[in-house]
Protein backbone atom coordinates (compact mmCIF):
# COMPACT_ATOMS: atom_id res chain seq x y z
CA UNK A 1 69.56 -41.79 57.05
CA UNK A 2 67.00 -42.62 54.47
CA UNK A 3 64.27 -42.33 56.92
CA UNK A 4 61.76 -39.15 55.82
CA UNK A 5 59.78 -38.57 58.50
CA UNK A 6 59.92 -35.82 61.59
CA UNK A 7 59.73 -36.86 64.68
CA UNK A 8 57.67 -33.46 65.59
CA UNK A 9 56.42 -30.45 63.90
CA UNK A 10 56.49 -27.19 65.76
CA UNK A 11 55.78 -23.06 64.98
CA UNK A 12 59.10 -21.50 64.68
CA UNK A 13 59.95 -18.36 66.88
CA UNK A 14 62.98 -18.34 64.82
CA UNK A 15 62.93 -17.87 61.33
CA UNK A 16 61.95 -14.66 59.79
CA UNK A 17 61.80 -14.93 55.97
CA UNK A 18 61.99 -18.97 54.94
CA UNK A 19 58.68 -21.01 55.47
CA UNK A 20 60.28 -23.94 57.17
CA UNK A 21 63.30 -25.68 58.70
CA UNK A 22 64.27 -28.99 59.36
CA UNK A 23 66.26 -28.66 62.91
CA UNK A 24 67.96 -31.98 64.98
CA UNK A 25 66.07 -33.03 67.79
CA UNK A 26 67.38 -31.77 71.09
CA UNK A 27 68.27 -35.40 72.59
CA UNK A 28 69.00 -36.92 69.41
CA UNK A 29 72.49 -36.89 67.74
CA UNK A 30 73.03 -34.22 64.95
CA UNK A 31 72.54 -35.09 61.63
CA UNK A 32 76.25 -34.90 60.44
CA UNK A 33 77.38 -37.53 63.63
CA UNK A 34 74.68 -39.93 62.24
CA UNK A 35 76.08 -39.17 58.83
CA UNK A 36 79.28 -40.39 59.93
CA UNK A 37 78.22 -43.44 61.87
CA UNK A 38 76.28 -44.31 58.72
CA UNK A 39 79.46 -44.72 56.65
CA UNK A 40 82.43 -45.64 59.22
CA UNK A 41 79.93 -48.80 60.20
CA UNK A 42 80.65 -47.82 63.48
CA UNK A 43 76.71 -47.21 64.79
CA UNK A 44 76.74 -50.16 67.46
CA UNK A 45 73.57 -48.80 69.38
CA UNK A 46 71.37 -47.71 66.07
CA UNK A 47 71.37 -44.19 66.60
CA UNK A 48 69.90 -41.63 64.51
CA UNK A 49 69.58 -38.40 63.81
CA UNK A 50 65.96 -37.25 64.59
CA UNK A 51 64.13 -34.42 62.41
CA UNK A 52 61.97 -31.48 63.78
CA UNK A 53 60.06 -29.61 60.92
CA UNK A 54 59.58 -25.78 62.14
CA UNK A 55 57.35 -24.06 60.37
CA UNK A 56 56.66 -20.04 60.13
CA UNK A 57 53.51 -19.67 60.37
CA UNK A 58 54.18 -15.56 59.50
CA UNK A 59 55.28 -16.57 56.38
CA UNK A 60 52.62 -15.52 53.37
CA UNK A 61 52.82 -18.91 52.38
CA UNK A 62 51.51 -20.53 55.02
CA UNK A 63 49.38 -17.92 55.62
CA UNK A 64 47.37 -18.31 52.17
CA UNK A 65 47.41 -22.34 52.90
CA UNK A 66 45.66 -21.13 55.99
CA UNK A 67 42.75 -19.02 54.35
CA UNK A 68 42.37 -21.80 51.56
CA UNK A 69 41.73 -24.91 54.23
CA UNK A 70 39.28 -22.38 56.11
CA UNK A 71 37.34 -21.93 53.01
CA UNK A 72 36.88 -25.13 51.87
CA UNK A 73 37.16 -26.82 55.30
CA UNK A 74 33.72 -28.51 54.62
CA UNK A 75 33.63 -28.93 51.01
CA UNK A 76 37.30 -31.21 51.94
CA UNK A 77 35.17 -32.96 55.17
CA UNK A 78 32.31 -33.70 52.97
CA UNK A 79 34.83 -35.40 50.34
CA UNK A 80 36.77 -37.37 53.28
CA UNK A 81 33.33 -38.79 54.58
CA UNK A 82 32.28 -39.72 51.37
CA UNK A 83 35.75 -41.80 50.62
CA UNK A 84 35.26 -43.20 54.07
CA UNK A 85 31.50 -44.14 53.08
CA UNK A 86 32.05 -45.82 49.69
CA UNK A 87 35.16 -47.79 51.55
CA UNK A 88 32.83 -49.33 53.76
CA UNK A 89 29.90 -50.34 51.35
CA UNK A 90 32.76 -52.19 48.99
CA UNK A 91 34.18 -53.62 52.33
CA UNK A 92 30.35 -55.00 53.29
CA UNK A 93 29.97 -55.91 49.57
CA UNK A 94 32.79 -58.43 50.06
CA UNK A 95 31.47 -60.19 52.81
């Protein structure tokens, strides 16, 4: 259960007013089952529950995260190259 990560991220068609959802997996086993597996000891084949994060991508939240990565979309590439630069020149100092 102490596993954080989704197994997929998808736009919601669902939700109306929250911003996102965490929602089982439609093959895996619902979170409560794994819950109970977890602390009966009783989970012979390691199953677990698996995460979906929906998002609403209506939602004025995500919506202003939207316009701000679209205006600095190059001022954030030009940052990420630079990282990625300076990485390399310590990595060819080393050698």
């Amino acid at each position: 259960m102490g596993d954080n990560k989704v197994a997929d991220v998808r736009e919601s068609d669902r939700l109306k007013e929250s911003l996102v959802c965490l929602v089982n997996k439609e093959d895996s086993i619902s979170f409560n089952m794994a819950k109970v597996l977890a602390e009966t000891g009783n989970n012979m084949f390691g199953m677990k529950a698996e995460r979906v994060l929906e998002i609403n991508t209506s939602h004025e939240v995500f919506k202003a995260m939207e316009k701000e990565y679209e205006a600095n979309f190059y001022t954030m590439k030009l940052a990420y190259l630079k990282i990625c630069l300076w990485k390399i020149q310590n990595f060819l100092l080393q050698e």
